[in-house]
C-alpha atoms as a PDB file:
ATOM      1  CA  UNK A   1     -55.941 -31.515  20.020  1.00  0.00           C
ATOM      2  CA  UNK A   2     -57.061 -28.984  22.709  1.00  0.00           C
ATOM      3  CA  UNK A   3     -55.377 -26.375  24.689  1.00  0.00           C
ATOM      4  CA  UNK A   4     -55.191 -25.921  28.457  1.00  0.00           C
ATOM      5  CA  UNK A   5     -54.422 -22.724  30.141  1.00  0.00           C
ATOM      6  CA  UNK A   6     -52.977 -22.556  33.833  1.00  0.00           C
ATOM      7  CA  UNK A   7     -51.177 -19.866  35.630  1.00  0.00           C
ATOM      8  CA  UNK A   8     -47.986 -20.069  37.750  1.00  0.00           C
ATOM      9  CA  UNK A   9     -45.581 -18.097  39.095  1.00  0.00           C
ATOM     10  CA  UNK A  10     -42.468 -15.983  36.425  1.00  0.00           C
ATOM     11  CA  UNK A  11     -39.873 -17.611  38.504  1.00  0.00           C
ATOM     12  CA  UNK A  12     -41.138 -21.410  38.378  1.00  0.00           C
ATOM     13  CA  UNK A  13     -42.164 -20.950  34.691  1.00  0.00           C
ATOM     14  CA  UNK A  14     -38.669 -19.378  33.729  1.00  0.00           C
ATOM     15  CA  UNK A  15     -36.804 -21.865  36.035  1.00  0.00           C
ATOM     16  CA  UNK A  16     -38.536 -25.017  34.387  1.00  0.00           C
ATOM     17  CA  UNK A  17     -38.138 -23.837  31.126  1.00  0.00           C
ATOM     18  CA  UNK A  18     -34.516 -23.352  31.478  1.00  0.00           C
ATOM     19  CA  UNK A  19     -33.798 -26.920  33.261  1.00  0.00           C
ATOM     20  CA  UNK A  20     -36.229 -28.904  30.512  1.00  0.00           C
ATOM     21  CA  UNK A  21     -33.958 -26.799  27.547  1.00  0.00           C
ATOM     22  CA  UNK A  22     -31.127 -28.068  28.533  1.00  0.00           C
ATOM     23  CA  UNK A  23     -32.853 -31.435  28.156  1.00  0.00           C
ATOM     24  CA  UNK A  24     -33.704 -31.006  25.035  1.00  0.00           C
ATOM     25  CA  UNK A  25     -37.779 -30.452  25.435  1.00  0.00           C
ATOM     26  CA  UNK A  26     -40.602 -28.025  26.260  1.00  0.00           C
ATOM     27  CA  UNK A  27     -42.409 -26.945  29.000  1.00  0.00           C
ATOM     28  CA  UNK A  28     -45.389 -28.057  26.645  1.00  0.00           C
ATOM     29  CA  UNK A  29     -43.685 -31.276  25.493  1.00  0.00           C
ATOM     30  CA  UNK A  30     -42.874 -32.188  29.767  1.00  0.00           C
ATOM     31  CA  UNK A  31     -46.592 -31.178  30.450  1.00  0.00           C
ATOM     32  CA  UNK A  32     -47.829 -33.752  27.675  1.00  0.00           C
ATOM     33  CA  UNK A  33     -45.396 -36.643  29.026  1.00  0.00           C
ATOM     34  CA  UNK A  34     -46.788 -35.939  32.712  1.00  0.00           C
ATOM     35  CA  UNK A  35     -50.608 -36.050  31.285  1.00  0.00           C
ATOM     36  CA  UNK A  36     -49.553 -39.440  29.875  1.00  0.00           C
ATOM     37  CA  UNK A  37     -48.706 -40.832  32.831  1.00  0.00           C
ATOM     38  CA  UNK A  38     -51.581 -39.961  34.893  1.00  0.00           C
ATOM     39  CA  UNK A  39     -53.523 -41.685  32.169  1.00  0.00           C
ATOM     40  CA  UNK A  40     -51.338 -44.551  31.971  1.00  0.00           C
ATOM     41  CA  UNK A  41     -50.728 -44.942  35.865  1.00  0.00           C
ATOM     42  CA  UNK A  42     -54.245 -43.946  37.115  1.00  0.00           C
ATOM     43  CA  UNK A  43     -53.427 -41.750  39.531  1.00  0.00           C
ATOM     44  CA  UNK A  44     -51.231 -38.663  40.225  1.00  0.00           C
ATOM     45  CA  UNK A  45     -47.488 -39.694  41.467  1.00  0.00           C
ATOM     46  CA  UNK A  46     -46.142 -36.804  43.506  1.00  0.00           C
ATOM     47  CA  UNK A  47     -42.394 -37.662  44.755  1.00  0.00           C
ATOM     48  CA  UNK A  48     -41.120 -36.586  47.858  1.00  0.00           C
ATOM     49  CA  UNK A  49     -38.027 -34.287  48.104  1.00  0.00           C
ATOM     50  CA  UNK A  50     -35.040 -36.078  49.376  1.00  0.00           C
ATOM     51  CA  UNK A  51     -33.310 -35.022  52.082  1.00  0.00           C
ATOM     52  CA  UNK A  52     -29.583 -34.483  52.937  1.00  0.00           C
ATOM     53  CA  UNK A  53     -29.281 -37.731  54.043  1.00  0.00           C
ATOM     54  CA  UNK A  54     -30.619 -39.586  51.811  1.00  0.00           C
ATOM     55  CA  UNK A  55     -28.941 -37.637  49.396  1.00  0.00           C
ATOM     56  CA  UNK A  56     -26.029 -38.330  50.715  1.00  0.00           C
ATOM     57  CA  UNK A  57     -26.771 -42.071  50.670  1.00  0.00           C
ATOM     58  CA  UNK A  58     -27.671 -41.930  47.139  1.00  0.00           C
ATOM     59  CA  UNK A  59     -24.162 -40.121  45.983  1.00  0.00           C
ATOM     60  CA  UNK A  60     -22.061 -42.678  47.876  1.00  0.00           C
ATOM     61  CA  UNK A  61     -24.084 -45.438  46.035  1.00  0.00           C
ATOM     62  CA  UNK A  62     -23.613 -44.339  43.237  1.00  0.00           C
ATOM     63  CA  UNK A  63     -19.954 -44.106  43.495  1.00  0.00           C
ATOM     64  CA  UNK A  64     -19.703 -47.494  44.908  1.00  0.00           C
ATOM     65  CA  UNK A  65     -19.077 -46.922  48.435  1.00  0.00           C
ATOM     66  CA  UNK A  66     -20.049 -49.696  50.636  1.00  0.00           C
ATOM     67  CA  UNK A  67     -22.091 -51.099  47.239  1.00  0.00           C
ATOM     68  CA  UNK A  68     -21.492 -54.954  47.855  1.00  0.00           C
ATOM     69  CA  UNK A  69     -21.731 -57.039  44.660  1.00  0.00           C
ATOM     70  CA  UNK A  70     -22.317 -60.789  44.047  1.00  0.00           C
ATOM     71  CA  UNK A  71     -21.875 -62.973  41.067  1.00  0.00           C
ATOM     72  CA  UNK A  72     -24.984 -64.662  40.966  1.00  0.00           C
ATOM     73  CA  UNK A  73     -27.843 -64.887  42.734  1.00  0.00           C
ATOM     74  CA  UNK A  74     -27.123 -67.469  45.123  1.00  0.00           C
ATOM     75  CA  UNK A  75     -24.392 -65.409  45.943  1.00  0.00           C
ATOM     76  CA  UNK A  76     -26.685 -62.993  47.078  1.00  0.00           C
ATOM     77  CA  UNK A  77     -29.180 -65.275  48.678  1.00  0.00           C
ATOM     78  CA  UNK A  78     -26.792 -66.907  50.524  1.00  0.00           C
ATOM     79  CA  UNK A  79     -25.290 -63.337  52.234  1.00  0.00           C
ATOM     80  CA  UNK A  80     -28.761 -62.214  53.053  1.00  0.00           C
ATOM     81  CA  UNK A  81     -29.462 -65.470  54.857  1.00  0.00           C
ATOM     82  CA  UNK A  82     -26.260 -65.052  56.519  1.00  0.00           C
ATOM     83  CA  UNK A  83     -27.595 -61.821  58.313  1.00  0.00           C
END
């Protein structure tokens, strides 16, 4: 086990801390997870930050507006190839 020592701002480090405790983890515990997955994914995955469109998109999906949904796959297939 080693240690690694970085520096970042009060606000970021307080903010973080306070959204991954309600969570149920650590700042250290997060960090660990995120190391993981570079390992595991070979590369650094940096998301972009949606924005209020897309946000809005996502919050009407998820409450089912305009969320069309078939019965099987053919179903499916055959809408698609009717567009």
């Amino acid at each position: 086990m080693t240690t690694i020592t970085f520096r970042v701002e009060d606000e970021l480090k307080y903010r973080c801390k306070s959204l991954l405790e309600e969570q149920g983890t650590t700042i250290s515990q997060a960090l660990k997870k995120y190391l993981a997955l570079i390992v595991n994914e070979g590369c650094v995955r940096v998301g972009e930050i949606p924005n209020e469109t897309t946000l809005s998109s996502i919050s009407k999906t998820q409450a089912g507006v305009g969320v069309k949904r078939f019965k099987s796959s053919q179903d499916l297939k055959s809408h698609l190839l009717s567009l």
